[in-house]
Protein backbone atom coordinates (compact mmCIF):
# COMPACT_ATOMS: atom_id res chain seq x y z
CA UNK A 1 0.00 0.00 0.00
CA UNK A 2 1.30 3.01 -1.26
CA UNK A 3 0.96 6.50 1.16
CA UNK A 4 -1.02 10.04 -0.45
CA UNK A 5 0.54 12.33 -2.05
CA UNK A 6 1.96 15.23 0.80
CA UNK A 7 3.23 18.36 0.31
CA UNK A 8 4.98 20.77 3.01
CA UNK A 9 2.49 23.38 4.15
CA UNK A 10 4.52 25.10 6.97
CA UNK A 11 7.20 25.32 9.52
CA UNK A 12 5.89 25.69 13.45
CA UNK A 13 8.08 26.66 16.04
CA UNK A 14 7.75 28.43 19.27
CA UNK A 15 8.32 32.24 20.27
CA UNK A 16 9.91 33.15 23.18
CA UNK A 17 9.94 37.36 22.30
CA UNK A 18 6.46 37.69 20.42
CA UNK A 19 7.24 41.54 19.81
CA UNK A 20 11.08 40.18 18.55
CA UNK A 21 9.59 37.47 16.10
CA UNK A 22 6.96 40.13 14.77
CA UNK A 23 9.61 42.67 13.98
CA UNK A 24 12.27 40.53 12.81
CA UNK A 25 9.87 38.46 10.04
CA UNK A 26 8.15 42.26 9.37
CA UNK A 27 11.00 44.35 8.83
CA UNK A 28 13.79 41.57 8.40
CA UNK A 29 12.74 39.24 6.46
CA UNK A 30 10.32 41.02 4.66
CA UNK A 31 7.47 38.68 5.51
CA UNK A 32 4.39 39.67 5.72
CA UNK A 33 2.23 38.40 8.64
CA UNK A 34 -1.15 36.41 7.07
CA UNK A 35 -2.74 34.37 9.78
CA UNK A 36 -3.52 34.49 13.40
CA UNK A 37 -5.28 32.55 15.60
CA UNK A 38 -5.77 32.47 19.62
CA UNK A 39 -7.73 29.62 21.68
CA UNK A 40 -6.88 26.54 24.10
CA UNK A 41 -5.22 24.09 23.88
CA UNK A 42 -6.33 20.57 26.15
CA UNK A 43 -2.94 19.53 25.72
CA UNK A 44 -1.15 21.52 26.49
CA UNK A 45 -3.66 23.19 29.43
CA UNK A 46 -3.03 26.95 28.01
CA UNK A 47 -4.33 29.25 25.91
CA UNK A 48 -2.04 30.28 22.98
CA UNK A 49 -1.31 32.28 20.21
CA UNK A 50 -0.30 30.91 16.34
CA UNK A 51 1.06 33.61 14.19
CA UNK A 52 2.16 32.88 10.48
CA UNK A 53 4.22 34.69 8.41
CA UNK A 54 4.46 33.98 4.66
CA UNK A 55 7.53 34.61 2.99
CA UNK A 56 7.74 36.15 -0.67
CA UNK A 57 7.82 32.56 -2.27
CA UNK A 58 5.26 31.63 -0.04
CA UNK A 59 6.29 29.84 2.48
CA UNK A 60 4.85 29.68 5.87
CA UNK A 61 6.47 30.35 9.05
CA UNK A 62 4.18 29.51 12.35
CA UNK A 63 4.98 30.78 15.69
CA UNK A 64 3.41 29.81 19.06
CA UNK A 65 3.20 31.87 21.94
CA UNK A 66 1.59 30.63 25.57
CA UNK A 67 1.49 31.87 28.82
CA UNK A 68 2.95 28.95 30.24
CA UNK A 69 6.08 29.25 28.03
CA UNK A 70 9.71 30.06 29.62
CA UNK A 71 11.86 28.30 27.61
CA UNK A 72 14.74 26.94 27.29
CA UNK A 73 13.62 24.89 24.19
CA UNK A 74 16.85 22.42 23.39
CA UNK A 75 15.43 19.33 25.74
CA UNK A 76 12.55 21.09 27.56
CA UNK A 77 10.89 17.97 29.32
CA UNK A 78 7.94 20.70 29.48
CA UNK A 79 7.83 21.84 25.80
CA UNK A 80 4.89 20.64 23.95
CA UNK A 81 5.86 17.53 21.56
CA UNK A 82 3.56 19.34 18.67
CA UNK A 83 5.39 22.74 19.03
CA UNK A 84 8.26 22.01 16.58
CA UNK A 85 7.33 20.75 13.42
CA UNK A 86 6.90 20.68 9.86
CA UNK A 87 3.09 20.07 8.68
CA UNK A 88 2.83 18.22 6.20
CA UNK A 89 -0.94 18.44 3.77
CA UNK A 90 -3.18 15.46 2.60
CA UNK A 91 -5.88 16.29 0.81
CA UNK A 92 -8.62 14.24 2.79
CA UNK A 93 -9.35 12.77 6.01
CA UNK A 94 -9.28 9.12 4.08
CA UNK A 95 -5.18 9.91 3.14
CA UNK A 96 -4.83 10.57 6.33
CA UNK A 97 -6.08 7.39 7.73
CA UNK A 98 -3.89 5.97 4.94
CA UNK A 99 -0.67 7.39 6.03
CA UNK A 100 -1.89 5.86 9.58
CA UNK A 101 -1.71 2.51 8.29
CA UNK A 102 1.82 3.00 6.28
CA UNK A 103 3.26 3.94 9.59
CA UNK A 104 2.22 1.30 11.40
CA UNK A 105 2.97 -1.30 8.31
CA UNK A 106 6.20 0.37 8.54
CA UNK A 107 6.25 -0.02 12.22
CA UNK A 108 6.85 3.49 12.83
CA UNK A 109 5.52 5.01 16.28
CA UNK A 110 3.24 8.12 15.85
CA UNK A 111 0.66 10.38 17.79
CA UNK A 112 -2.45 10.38 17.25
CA UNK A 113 -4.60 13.93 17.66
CA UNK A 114 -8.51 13.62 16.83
CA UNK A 115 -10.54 16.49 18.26
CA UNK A 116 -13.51 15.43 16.40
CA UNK A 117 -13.31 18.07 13.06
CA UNK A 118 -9.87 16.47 12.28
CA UNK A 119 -6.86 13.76 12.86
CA UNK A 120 -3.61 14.44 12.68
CA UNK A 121 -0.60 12.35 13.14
CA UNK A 122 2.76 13.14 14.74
CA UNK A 123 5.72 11.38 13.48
CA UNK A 124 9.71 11.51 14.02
CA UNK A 125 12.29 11.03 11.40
CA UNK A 126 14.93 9.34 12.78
CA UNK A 127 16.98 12.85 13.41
CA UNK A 128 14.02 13.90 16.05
CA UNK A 129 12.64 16.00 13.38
CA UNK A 130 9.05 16.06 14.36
CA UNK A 131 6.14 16.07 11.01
CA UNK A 132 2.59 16.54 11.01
CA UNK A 133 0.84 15.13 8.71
CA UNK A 134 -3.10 16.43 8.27
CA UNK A 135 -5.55 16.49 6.19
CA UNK A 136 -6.63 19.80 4.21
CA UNK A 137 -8.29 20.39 0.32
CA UNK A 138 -6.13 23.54 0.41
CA UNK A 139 -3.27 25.09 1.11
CA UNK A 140 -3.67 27.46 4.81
CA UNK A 141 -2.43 29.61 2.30
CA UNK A 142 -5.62 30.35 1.37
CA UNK A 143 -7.13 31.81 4.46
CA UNK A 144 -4.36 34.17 4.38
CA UNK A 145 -5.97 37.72 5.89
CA UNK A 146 -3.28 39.95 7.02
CA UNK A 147 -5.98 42.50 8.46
CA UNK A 148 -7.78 39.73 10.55
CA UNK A 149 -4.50 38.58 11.55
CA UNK A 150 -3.12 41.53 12.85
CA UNK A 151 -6.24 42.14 14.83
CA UNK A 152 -5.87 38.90 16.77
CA UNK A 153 -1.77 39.71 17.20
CA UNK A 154 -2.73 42.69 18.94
CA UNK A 155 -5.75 41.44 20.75
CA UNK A 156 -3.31 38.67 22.24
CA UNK A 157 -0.70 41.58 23.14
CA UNK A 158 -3.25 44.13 24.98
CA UNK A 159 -4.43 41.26 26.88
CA UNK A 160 -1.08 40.76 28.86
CA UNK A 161 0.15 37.37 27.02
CA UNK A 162 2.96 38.79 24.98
């Protein structure tokens, strides 16, 4: 059984200077800031803040922000395990289920998320390199809003959390 097709649909790390990361991907790298998003997280007990930049080729860089956060990130026993990652894009729910089953022919050990709306899968290389691997018709791309997204930046920033 072969796995779906995947593509790369963006790079997540954490934030440890929200204000820093903003100004560095604004002015620096001459991203543009397209997607925000603020709400709770079960597991990791805390509310947080995803902010994506997209590059000029159009490439996504994620950063989280939580309360809870102090760093340092290296071999944090406390750091998420679904902070760090690359996401990786099925197009359906079904591939997704279908990449479950070539891991586990392949006898590879993955995580499991289902919140009810959608599974994804967490999985390793064998240089730690953490993937997810989800299911989505498009791109995240494509709810790109840099208005709405700078709204919920500076919602999260009046409200204390960054």
């Amino acid at each position: 059984m072969t796995a779906a097709p995947i593509s790369v649909d963006h790079l997540a790390f954490p934030t440890r200077d929200l204000a820093a990361t903003d100004a560095f991907y604004l002015n620096v790298m001459g991203a543009a800031l397209v997607h925000a998003e603020s709400g709770y997280s079960p597991s990791w007990k805390s509310d947080y803040l995803l902010i994506t930049y997209a590059l000029s080729d159009g490439t996504r860089l994620s950063f989280y922000d939580w309360p809870a956060d102090n760093g340092p990130y290296a071999d944090d026993p406390q750091m998420p395990d679904d902070v760090f990652h690359i996401g990786l894009r099925c197009r359906s729910a079904r591939d997704v289920i279908a990449w479950q089953n070539h891991l586990f022919q392949h006898k590879i050990v993955y995580h499991n998320e289902d919140d009810g709306t959608s599974r994804r899968l967490f999985v390793r290389d064998p240089n730690g390199i953490r993937f997810k691997i989800f299911a989505s018709e498009s791109a995240k791309s494509d709810e790109d809003h840099e208005g709405r997204a700078r709204a919920v930046y500076d919602e999260w920033r009046n409200i204390g959390n960054g």
